[in-house]
Protein backbone atom coordinates (compact mmCIF):
# COMPACT_ATOMS: atom_id res chain seq x y z
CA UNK A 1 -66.12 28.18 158.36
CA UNK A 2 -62.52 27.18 159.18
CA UNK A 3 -62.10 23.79 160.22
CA UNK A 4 -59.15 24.98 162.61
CA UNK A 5 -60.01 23.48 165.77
CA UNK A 6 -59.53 26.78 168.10
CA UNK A 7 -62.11 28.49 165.72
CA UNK A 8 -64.64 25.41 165.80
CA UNK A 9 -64.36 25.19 169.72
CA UNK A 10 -64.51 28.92 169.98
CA UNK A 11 -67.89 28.99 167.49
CA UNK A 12 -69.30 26.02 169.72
CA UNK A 13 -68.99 27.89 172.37
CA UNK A 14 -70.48 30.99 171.20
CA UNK A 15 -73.49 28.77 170.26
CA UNK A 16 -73.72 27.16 173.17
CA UNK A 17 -73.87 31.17 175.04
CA UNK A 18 -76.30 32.15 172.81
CA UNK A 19 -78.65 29.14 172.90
CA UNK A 20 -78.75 29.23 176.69
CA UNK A 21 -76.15 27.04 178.00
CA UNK A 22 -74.18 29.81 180.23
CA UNK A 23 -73.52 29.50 183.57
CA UNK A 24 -71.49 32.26 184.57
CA UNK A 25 -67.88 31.33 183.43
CA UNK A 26 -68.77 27.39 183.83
CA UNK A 27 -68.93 25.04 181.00
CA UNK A 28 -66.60 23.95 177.94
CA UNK A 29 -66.61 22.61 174.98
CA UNK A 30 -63.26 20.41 173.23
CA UNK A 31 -62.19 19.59 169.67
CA UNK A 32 -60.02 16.43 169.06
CA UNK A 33 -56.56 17.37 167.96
CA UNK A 34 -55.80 15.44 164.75
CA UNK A 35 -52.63 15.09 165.50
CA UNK A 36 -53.80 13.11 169.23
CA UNK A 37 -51.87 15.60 171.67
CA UNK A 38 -55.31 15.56 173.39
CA UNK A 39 -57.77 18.23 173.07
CA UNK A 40 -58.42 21.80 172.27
CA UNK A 41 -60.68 23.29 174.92
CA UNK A 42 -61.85 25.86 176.06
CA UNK A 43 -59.95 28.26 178.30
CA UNK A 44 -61.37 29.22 181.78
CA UNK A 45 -62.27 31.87 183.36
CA UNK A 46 -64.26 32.91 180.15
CA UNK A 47 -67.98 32.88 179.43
CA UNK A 48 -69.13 30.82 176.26
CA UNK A 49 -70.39 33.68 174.91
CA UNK A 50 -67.04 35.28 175.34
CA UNK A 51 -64.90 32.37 173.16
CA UNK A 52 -62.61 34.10 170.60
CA UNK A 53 -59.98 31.72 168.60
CA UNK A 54 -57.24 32.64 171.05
CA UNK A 55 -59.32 31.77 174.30
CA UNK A 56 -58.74 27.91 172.77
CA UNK A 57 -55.88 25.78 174.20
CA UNK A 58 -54.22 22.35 173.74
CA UNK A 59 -54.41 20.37 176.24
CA UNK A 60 -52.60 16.58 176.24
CA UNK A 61 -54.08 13.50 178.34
CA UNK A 62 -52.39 14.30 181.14
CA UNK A 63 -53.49 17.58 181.42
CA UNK A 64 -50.39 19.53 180.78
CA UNK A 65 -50.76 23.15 178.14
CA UNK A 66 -49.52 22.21 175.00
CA UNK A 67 -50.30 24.74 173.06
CA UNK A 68 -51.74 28.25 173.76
CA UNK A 69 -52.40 30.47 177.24
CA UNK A 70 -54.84 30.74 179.90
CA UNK A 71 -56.19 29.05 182.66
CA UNK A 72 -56.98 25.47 181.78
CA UNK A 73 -60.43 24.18 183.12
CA UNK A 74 -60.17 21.61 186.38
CA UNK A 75 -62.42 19.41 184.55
CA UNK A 76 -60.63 18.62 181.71
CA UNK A 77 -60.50 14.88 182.32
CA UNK A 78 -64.41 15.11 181.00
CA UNK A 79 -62.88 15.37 177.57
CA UNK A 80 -59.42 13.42 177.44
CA UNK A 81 -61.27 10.19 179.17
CA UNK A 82 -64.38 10.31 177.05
CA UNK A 83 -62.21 10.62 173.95
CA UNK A 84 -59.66 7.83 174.94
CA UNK A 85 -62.63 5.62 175.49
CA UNK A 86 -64.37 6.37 172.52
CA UNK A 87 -62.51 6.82 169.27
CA UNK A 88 -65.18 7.86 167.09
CA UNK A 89 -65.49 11.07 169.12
CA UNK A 90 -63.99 13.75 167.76
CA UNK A 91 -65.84 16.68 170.04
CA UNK A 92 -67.04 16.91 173.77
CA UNK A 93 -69.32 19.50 175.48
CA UNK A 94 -69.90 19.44 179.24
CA UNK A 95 -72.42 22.20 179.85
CA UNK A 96 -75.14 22.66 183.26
CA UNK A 97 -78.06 22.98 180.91
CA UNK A 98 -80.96 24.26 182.81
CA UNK A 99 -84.05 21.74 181.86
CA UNK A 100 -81.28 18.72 181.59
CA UNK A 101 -80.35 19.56 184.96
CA UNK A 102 -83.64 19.61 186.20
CA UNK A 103 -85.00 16.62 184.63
CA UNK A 104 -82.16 14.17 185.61
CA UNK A 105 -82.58 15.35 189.15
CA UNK A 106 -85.98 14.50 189.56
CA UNK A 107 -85.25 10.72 188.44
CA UNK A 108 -87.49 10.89 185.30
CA UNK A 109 -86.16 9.11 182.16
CA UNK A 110 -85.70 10.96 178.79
CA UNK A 111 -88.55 9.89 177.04
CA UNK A 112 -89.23 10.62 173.03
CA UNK A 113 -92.24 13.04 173.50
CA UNK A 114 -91.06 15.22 171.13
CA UNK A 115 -88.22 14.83 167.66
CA UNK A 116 -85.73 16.47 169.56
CA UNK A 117 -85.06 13.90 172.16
CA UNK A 118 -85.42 11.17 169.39
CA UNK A 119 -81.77 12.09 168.28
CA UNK A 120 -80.45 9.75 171.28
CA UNK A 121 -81.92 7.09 169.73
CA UNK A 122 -81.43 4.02 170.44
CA UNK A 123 -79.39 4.36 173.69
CA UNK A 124 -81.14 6.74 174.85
CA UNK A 125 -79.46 9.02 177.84
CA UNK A 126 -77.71 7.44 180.80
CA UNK A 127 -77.29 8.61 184.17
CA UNK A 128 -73.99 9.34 186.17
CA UNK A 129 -74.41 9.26 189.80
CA UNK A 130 -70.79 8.25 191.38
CA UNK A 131 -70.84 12.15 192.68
CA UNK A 132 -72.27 15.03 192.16
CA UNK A 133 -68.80 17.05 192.52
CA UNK A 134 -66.98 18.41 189.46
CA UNK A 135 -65.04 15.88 187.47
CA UNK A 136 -61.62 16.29 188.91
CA UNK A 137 -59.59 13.16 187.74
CA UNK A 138 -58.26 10.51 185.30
CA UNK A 139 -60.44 8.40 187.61
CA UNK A 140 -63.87 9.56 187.47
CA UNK A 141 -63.22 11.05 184.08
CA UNK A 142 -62.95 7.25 183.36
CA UNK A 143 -66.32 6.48 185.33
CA UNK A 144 -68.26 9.28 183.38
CA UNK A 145 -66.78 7.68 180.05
CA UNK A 146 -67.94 4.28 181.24
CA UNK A 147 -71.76 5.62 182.36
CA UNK A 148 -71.68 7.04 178.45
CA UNK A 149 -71.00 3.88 176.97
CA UNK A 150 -71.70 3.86 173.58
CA UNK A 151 -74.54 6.91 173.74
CA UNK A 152 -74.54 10.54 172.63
CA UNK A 153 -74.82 11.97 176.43
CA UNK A 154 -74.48 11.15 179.78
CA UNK A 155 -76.87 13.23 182.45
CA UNK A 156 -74.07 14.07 185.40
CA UNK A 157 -77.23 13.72 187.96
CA UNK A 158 -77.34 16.86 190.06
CA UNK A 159 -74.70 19.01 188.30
CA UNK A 160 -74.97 19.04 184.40
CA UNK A 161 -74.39 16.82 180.81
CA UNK A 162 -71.83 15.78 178.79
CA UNK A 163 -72.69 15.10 174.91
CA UNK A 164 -70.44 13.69 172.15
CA UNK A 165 -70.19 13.72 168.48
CA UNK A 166 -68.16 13.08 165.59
CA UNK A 167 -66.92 16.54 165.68
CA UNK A 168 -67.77 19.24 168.21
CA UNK A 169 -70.40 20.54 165.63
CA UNK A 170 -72.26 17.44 166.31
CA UNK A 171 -71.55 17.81 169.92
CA UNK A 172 -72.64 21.33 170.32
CA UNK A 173 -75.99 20.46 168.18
CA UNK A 174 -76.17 17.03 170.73
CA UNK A 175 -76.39 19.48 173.73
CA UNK A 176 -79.09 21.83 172.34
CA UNK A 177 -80.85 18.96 171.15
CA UNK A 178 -81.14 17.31 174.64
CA UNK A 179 -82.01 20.63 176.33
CA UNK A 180 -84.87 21.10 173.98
CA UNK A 181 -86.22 17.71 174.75
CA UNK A 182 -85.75 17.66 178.56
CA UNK A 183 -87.22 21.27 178.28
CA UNK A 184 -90.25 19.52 176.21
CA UNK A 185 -90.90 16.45 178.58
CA UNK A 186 -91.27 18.47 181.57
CA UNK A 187 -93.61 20.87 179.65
CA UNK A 188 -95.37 18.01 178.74
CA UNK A 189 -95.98 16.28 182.04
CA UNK A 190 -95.86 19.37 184.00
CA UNK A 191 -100.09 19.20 183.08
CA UNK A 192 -100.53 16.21 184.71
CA UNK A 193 -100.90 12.47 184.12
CA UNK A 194 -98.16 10.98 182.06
CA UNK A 195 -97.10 11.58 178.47
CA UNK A 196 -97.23 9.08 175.19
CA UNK A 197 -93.73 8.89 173.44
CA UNK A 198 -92.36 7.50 170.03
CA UNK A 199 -91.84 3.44 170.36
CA UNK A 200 -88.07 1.94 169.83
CA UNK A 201 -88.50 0.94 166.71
CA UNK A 202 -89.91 4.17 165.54
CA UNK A 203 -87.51 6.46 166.86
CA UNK A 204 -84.48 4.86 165.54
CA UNK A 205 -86.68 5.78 161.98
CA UNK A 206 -87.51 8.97 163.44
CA UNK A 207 -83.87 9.80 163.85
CA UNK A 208 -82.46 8.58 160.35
CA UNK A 209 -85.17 11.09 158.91
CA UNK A 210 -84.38 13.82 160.82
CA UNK A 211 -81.31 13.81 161.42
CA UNK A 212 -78.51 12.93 158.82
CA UNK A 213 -75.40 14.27 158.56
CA UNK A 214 -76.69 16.86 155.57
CA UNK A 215 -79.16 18.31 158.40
CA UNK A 216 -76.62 18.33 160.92
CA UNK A 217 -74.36 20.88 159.11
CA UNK A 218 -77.35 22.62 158.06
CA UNK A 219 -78.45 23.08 161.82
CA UNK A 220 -74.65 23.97 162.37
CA UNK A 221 -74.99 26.55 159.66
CA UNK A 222 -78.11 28.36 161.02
CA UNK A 223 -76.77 28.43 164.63
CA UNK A 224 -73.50 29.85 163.33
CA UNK A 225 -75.54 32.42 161.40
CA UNK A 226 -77.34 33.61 164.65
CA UNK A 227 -74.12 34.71 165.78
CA UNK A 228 -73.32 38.00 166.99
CA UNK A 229 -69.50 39.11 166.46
CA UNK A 230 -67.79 40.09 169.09
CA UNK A 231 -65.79 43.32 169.25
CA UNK A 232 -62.65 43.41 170.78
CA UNK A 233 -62.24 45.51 173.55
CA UNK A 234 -59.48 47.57 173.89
């Protein structure tokens, strides 16, 4: 797999499609430029399932096209804020993930019922509730990145998630990770009563086990294999 950023964000994407994550043409996923124009994310106007290399553009912290054509997403400050505030991140996703959606609206917590969610460990997953409107500016681009802090997602109450990573491998793998686990809780107490769930302490151990870097690419690899190419209409 190329580590060209347009072909990473345009895989992510694909993975994202196929695991679930559409919604219509809404949703994105962003790559850190190494060179720190800004970002390469995804164009708009496309499906994630619909992401080929050349549906990928630069674009700087201020929002202007650098690099590449299309429509540039309206929430782009999702991805330059988070990634001024928070060096280590390399990759964003901002998805409306069915079950995460659901599961931050009804005011439950993300609780470690299951491995998946244990991957959040130890911050767990915060809530941002300054609006329930898209992320339109510098300014509340800023207030999502502040509501992350130093976790792996942020629940945007009432309209979707935003996960981080080192890359946008881990990102991507972040997202379908917390879908599976808000997906999981509300099995779970869907029967009534209330669940048990992994102490603290054990699901910071929980994660280290499950989840190191080796597995990470390994998970990266198998969703990557799962893939579908996509032919090229004329």
């Amino acid at each position: 797999m190329s580590d060209d950023p347009r072909d990473l964000v345009a895989t992510a994407s694909r993975i994202l499609g196929n695991a679930g994550h559409s919604d219509l043409i809404w949703g994105h996923a962003s790559a850190r430029d190494v060179e720190g124009r800004g970002a390469w994310l995804k164009s708009a106007h496309w499906g994630l399932e619909e992401i080929t290399p050349d549906r990928v553009h630069l674009v700087g912290w201020d929002g202007a096209l650098l690099d590449g054509g299309g429509q540039r997403h309206s929430e782009y400050p999702i991805h330059t804020q988070v990634m001024a505030a928070r060096p280590d991140v390399g990759g964003v996703v901002h998805v409306h993930s069915p079950y995460s959606v659901a599961l931050a609206s009804s005011g439950a917590s993300l609780r470690p019922v299951s491995h998946a969610a244990n991957f959040f460990a130890p911050h767990g997953v915060p809530r941002f509730v300054e609006t329930t409107d898209l992320i339109l500016t510098e300014q509340l681009g800023d207030a999502v990145a502040a509501a992350l802090g130093d976790a792996r997602a942020v629940f945007l109450v009432n309209h979707g998630i935003v996960t981080v990573g080192a890359d946008v491998r881990e990102a991507t793998i972040a997202a379908i990770l917390l879908e599976m686990a808000c997906q999981q809780q509300l099995i779970t107490t869907g029967f009534g009563g209330w669940p048990s769930w992994t102490s603290p302490e054990e699901s910071i151990a929980k994660r280290g086990h499950i989840y190191p870097e080796s597995s990470i690419r390994a998970v990266w690899d198998y969703l990557e294999r799962g893939l579908t190419p996509i032919v090229e209409q004329v």
